[in-house]
Protein backbone atom coordinates (compact mmCIF):
# COMPACT_ATOMS: atom_id res chain seq x y z
CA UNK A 1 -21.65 -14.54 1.89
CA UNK A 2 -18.70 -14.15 4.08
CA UNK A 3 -15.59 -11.27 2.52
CA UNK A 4 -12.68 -13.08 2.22
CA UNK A 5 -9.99 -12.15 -0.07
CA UNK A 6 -8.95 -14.62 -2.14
CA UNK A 7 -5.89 -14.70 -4.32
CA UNK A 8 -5.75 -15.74 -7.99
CA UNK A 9 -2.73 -16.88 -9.60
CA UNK A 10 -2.20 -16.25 -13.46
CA UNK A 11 -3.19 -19.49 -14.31
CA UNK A 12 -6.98 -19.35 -11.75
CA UNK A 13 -7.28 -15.87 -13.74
CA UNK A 14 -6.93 -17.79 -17.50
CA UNK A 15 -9.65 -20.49 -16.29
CA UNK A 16 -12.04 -18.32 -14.98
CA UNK A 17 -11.77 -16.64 -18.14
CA UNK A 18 -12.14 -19.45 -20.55
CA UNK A 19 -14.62 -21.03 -18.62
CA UNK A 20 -16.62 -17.42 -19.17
CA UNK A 21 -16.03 -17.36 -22.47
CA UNK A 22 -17.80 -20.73 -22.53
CA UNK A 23 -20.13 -21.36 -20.01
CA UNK A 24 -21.31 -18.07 -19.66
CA UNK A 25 -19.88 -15.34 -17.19
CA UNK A 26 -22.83 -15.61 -14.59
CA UNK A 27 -22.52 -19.17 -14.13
CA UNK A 28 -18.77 -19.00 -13.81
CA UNK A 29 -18.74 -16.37 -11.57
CA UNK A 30 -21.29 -18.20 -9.07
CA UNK A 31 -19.21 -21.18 -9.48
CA UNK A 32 -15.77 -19.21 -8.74
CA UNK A 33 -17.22 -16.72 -6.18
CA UNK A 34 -16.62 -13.82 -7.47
CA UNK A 35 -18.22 -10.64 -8.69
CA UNK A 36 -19.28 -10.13 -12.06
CA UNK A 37 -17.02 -6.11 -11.92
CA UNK A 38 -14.12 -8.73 -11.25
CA UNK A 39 -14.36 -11.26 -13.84
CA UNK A 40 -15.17 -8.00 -16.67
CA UNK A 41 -11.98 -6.36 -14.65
CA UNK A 42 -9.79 -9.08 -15.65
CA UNK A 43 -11.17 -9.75 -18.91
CA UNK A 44 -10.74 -5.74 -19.89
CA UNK A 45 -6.82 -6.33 -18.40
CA UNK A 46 -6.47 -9.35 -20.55
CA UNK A 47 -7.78 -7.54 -23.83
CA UNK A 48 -5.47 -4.84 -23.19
CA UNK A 49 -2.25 -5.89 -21.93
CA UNK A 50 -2.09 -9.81 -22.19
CA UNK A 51 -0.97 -11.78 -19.62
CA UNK A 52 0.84 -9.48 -17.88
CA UNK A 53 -2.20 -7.26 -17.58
CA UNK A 54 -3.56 -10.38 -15.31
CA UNK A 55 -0.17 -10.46 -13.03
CA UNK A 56 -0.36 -9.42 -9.76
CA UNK A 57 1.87 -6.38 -9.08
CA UNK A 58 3.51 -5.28 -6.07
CA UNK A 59 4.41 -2.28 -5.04
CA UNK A 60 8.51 -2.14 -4.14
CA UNK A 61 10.22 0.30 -2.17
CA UNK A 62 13.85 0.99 -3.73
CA UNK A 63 16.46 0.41 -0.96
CA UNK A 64 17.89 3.79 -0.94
CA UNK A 65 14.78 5.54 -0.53
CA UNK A 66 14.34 3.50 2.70
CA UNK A 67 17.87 4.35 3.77
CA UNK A 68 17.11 8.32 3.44
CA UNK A 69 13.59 7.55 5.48
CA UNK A 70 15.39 6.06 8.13
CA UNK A 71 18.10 8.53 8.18
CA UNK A 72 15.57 11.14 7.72
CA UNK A 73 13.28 9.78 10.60
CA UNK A 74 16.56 9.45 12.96
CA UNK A 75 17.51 13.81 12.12
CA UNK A 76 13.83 14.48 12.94
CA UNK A 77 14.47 12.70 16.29
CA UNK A 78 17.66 14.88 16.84
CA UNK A 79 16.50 18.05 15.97
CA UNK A 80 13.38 17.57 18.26
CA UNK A 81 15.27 16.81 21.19
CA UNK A 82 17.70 20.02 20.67
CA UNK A 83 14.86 21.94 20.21
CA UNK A 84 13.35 20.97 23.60
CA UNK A 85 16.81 21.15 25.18
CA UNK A 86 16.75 25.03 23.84
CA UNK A 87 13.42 25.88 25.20
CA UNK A 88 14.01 24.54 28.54
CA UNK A 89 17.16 26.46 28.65
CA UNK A 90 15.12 29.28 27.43
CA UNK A 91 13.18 29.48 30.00
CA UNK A 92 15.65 28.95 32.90
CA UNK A 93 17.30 32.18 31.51
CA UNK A 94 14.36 34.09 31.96
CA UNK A 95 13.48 32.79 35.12
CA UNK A 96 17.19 33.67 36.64
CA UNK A 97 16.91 37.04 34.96
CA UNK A 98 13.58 37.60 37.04
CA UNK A 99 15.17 36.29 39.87
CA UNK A 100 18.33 38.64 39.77
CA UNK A 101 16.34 41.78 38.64
C-alpha cells in the first residue's frame, strides 16, 4: 500500500465517522484507507471538541513577527560583514607594525 497523504475535509471526516458508527470501524476503515489510530483519532477529537475538534488547523505566522525576522535576518547580515571588515583590518595593522618594527 502506497503512503500518500490524503486530505479530509470536515464533511469526509463526519462520513467516515457515521459510517463507523454503523458499519463497523474495520470495514470502514478498509473501505476509506485509512488506519484504524486515525479513524479512533478523529472520533476522540469529535467527542471532545465537536466539529471544530475535526477542522484542520493551520499554523499562521503574525505579520509583524515576520517583519522583525526579516529585519532581524538583514542586522545579522550587517554586523557579519563589519565584523569581517574589522578583522581584516586587524590584521593589516599587525602586519605593518611587524613590518615597521
Amino acid at each position: 500500500m502506497s503512503k500518500i497523504k490524503r486530505k479530509f475535509d470536515l464533511d469526509e471526516k463526519l462520513q467516515v465517522l457515521r459510517e463507523g458508527e454503523s458499519h463497523g470501524v474495520e470495514v470502514t476503515c478498509r473501505k476509506y484507507q485509512i488506519a484504524r489510530s486515525l479513524f479512533y483519532n478523529w472520533k476522540n477529537k469529535f467527542d471532545r471538541q465537536g466539529t471544530d475538534g475535526l477542522a484542520p488547523r493551520y499554523y499562521k505566522v503574525d505579520p509583524a513577527i515576520k517583519v522583525l525576522e526579516k529585519e532581524n535576518e538583514r542586522l545579522r547580515k550587517i554586523i557579519s560583514k563589519q565584523a569581517l571588515e574589522l578583522q581584516v583590518k586587524e590584521e593589516l595593522l599587525k602586519k605593518t607594525k611587524l613590518h615597521y618594527q
